[in-house]
N, C-alpha and C. Protein backbone atom coordinates (compact mmCIF):
# COMPACT_ATOMS: atom_id res chain seq x y z
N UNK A 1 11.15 1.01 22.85
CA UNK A 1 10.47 2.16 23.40
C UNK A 1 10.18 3.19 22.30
N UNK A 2 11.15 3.37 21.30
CA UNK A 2 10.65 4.05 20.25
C UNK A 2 9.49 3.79 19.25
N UNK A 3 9.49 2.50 19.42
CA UNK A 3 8.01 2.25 18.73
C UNK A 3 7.14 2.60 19.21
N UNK A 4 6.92 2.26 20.66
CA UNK A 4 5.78 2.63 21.38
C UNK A 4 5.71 4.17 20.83
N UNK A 5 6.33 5.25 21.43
CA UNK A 5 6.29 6.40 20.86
C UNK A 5 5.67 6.71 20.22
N UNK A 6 6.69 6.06 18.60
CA UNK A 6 5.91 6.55 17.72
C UNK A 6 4.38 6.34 17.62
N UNK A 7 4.21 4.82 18.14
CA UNK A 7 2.86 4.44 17.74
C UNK A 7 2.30 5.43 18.23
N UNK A 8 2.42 6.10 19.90
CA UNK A 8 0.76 6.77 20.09
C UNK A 8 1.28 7.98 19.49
N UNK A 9 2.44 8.41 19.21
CA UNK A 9 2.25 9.56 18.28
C UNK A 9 1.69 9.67 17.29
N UNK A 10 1.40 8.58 16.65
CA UNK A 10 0.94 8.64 15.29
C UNK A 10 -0.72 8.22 15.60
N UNK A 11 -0.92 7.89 16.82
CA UNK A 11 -2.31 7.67 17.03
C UNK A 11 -3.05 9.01 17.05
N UNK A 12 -1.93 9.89 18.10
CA UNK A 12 -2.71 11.00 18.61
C UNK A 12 -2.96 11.99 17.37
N UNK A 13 -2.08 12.35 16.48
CA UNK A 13 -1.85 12.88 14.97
C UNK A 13 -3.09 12.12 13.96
N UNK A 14 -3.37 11.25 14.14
CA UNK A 14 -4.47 10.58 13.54
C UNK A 14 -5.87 10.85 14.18
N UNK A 15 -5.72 11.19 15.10
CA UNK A 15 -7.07 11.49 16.05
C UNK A 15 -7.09 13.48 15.53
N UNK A 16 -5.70 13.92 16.06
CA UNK A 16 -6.38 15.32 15.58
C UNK A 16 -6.37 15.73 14.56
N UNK A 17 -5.45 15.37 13.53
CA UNK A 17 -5.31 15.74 11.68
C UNK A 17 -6.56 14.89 11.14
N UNK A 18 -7.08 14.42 11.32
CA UNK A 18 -8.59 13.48 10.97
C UNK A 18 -8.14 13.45 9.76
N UNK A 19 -7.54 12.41 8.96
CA UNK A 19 -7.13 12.66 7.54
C UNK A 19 -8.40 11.96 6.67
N UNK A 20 -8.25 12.31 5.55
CA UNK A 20 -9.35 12.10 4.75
C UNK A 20 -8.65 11.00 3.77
N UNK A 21 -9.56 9.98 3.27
CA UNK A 21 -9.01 8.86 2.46
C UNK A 21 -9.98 9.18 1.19
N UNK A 22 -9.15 9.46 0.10
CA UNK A 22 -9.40 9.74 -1.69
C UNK A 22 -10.12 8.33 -1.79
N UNK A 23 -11.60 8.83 -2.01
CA UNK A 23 -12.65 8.40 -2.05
C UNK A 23 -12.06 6.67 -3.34
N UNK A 24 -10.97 7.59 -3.97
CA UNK A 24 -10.64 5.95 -5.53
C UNK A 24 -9.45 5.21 -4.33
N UNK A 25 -8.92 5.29 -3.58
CA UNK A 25 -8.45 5.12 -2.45
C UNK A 25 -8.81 3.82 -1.48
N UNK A 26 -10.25 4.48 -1.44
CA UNK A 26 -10.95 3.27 0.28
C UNK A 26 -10.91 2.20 -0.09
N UNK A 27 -10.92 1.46 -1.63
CA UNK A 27 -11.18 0.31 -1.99
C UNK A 27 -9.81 -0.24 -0.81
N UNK A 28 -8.67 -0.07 -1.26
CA UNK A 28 -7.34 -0.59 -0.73
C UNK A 28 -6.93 -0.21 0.34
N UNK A 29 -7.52 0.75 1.37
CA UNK A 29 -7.11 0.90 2.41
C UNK A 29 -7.23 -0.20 3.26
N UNK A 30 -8.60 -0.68 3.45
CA UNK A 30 -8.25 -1.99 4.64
C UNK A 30 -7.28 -3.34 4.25
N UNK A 31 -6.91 -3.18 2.51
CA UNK A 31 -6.38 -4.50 2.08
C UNK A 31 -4.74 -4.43 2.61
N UNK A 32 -4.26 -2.78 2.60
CA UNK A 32 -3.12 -3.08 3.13
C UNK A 32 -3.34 -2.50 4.41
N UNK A 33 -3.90 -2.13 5.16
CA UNK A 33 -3.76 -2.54 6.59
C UNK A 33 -3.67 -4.08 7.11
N UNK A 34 -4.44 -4.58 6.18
CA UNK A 34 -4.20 -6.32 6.54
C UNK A 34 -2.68 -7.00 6.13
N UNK A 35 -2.48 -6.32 4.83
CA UNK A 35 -0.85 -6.76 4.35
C UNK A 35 -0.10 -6.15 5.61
N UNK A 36 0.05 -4.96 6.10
CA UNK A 36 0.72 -4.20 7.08
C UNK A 36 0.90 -5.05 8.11
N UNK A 37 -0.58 -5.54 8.43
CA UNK A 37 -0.58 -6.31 9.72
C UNK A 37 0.41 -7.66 9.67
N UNK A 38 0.09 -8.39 8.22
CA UNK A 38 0.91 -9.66 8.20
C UNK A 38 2.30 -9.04 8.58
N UNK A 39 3.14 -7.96 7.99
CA UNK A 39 4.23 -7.90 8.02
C UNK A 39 4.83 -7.46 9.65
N UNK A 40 4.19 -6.91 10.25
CA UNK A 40 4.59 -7.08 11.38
C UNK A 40 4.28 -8.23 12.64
N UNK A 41 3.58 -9.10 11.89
CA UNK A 41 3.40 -10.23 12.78
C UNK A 41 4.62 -10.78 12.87
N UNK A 42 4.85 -11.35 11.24
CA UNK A 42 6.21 -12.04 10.67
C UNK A 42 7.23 -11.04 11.57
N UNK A 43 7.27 -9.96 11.56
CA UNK A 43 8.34 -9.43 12.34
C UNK A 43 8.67 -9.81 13.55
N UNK A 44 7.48 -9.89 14.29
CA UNK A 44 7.52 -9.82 15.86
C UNK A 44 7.86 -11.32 15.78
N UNK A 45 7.58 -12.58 14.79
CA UNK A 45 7.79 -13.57 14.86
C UNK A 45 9.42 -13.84 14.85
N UNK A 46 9.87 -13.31 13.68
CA UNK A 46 11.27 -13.12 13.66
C UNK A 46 12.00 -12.63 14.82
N UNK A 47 11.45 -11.78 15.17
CA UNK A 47 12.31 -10.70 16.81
C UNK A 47 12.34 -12.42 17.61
N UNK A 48 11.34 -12.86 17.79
CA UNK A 48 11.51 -14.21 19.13
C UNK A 48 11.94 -14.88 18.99
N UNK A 49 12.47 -15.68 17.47
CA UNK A 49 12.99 -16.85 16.96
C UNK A 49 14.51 -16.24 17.43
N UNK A 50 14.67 -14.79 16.98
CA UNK A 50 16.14 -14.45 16.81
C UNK A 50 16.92 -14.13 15.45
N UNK A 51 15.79 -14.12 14.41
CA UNK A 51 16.82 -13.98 13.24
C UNK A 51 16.17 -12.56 12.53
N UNK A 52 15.24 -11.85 13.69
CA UNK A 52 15.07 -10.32 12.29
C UNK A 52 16.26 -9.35 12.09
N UNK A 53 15.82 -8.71 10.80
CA UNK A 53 16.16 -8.22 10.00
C UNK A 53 15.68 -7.34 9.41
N UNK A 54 16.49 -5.74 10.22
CA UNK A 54 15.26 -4.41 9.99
C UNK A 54 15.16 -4.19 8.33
N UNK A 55 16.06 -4.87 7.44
CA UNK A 55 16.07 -4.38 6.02
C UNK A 55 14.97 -5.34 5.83
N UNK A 56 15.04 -6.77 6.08
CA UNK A 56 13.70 -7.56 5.57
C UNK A 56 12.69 -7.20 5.86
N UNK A 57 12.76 -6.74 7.20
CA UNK A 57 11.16 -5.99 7.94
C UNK A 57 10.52 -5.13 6.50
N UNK A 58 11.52 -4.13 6.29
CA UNK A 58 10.89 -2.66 5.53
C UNK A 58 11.12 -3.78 3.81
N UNK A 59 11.31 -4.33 3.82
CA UNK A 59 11.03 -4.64 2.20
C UNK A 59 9.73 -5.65 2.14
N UNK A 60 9.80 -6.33 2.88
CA UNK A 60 8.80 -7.25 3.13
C UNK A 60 7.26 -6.59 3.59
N UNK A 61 7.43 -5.27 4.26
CA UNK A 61 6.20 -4.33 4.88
C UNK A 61 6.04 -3.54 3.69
N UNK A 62 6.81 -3.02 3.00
CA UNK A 62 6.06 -2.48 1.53
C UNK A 62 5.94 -3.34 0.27
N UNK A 63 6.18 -4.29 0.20
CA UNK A 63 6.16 -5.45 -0.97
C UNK A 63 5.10 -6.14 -0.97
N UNK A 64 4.53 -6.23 0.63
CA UNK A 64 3.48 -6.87 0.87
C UNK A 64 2.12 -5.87 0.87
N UNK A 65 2.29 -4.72 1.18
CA UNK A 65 1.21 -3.52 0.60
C UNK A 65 0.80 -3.35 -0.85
N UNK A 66 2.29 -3.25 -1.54
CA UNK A 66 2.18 -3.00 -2.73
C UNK A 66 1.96 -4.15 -3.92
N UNK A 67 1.69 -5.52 -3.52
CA UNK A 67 1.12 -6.63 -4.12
C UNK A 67 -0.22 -6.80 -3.61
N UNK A 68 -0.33 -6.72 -2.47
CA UNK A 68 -1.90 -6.77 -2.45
C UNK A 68 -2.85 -5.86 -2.93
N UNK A 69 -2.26 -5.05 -2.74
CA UNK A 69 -2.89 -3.33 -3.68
C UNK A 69 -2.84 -2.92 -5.13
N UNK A 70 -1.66 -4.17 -5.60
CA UNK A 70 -2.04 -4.13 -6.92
C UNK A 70 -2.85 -5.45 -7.61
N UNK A 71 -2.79 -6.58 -6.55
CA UNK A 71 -3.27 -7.53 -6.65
C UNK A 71 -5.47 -7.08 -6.78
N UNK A 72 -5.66 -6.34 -5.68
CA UNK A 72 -6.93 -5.77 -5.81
C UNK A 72 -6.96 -4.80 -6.98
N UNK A 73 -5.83 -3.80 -7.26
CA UNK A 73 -6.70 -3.11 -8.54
C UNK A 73 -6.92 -3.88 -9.60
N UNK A 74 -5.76 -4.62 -9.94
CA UNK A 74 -6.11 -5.72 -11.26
C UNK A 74 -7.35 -6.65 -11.02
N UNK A 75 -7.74 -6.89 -10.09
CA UNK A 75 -9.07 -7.42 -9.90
C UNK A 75 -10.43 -6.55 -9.95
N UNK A 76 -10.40 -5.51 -9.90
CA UNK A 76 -11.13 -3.99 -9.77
C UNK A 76 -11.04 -3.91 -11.77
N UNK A 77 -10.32 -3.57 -12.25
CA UNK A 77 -9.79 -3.82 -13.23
C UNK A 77 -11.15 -5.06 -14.15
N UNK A 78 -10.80 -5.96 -13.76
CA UNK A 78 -11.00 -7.15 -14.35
C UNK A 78 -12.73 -7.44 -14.11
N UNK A 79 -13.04 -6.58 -12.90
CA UNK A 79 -14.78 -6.88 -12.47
C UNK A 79 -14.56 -7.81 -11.53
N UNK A 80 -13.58 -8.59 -11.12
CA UNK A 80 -13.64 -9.35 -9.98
C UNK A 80 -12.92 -9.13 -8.49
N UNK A 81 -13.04 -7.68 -7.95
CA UNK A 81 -12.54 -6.92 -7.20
C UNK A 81 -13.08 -7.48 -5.98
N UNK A 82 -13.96 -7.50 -5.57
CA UNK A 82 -14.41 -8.10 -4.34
C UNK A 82 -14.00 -9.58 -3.97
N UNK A 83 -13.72 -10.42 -4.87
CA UNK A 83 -13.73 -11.94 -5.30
C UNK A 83 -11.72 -11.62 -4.43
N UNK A 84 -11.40 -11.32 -5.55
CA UNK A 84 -9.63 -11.15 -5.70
C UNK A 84 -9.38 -10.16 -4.29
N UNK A 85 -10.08 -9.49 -3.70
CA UNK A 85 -10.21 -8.84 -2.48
C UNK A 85 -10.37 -9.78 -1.06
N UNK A 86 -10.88 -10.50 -1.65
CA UNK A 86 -11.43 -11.77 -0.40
C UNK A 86 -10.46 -12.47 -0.18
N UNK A 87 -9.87 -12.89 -1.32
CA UNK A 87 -8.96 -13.92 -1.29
C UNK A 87 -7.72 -13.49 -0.96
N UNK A 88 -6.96 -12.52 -0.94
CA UNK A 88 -5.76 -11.65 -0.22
C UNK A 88 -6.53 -11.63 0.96
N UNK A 89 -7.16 -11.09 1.84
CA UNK A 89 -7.50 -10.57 3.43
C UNK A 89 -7.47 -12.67 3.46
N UNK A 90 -8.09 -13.65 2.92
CA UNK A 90 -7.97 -14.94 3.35
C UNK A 90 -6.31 -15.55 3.88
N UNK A 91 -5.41 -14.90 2.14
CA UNK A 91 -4.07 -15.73 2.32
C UNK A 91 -3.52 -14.57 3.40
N UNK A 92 -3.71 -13.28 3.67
CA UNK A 92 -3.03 -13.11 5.09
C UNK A 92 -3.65 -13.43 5.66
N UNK A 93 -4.76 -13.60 6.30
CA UNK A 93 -5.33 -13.62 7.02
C UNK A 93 -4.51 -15.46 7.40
N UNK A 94 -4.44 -15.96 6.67
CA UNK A 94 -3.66 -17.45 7.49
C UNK A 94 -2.56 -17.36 7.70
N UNK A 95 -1.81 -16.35 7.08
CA UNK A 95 -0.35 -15.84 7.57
C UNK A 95 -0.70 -15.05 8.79
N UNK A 96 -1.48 -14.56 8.95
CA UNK A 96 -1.50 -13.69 10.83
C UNK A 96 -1.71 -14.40 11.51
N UNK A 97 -2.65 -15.28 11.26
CA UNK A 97 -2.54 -16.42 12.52
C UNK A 97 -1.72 -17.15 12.92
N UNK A 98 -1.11 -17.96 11.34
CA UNK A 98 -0.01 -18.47 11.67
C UNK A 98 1.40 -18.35 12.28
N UNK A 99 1.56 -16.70 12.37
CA UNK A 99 2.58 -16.11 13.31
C UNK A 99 1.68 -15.87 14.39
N UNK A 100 0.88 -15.57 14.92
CA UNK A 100 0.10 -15.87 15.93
C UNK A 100 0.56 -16.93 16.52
N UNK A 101 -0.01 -18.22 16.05
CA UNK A 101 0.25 -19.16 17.12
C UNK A 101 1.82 -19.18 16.97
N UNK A 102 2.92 -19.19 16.38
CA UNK A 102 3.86 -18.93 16.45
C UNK A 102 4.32 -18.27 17.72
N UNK A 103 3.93 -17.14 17.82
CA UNK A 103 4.37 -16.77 18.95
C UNK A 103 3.95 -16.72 20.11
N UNK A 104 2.60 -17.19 20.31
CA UNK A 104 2.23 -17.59 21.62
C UNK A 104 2.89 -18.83 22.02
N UNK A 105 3.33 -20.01 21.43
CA UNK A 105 4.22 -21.30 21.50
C UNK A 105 5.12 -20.31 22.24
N UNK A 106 5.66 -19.70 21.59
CA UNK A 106 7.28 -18.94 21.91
C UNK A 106 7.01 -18.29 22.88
N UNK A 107 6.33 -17.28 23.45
CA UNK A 107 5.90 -16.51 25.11
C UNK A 107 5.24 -17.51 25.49
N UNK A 108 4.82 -18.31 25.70
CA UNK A 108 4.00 -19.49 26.65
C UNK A 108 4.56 -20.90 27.11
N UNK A 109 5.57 -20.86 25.94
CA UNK A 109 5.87 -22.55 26.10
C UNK A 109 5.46 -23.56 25.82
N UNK A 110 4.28 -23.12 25.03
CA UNK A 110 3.01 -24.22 25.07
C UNK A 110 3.14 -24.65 22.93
């Protein structure tokens, strides 16, 4: 229940503080919303299996921001920012699914 909370608290705070994203910034904002996202999939995957672990949660939710975000500047860096950008949102992007179907097996039965 505290998540819930927080979440729409932090929705509603996001709706009225309208925050502004540092224009050298936007490159990496959606890359770790996508890392963000993997890490709480894996979480919620972990919660159903039975084996999470709020310390793995929070190391694994900023480790995974902070490699993909440096994974894109060194590609930004290098001239191949969009390329090295694609390919992180790809490798989570098969890690979200893959806790995806993960856990629909696990709530469904199927």
């Amino acid at each position: 229940m505290i998540a819930v909370l927080g979440l729409v608290a932090g929705i509603v705070m996001g709706l009225v503080v309208q925050p502004v994203v540092p224009a050298g910034l936007e490159p990496y904002l959606p890359i770790a919303v996508v890392a963000a996202l993997d890490a709480v999939f894996g979480a919620l995957r972990a919660m159903l299996d039975g084996i999470f672990d709020d310390k793995v949660f929070v190391v694994s939710f900023l480790s995974n921001v902070v490699v993909a975000a440096l994974i894109v500047f060194l590609g930004d860096k290098l001239g191949v920012g969009a390329q090295l950008s694609t390919g992180v949102v790809v490798v989570l992007g098969i890690r979200i699914f893959s806790n995806a179907a993960a856990i629909r097996r696990h709530v469904f039965q199927a």
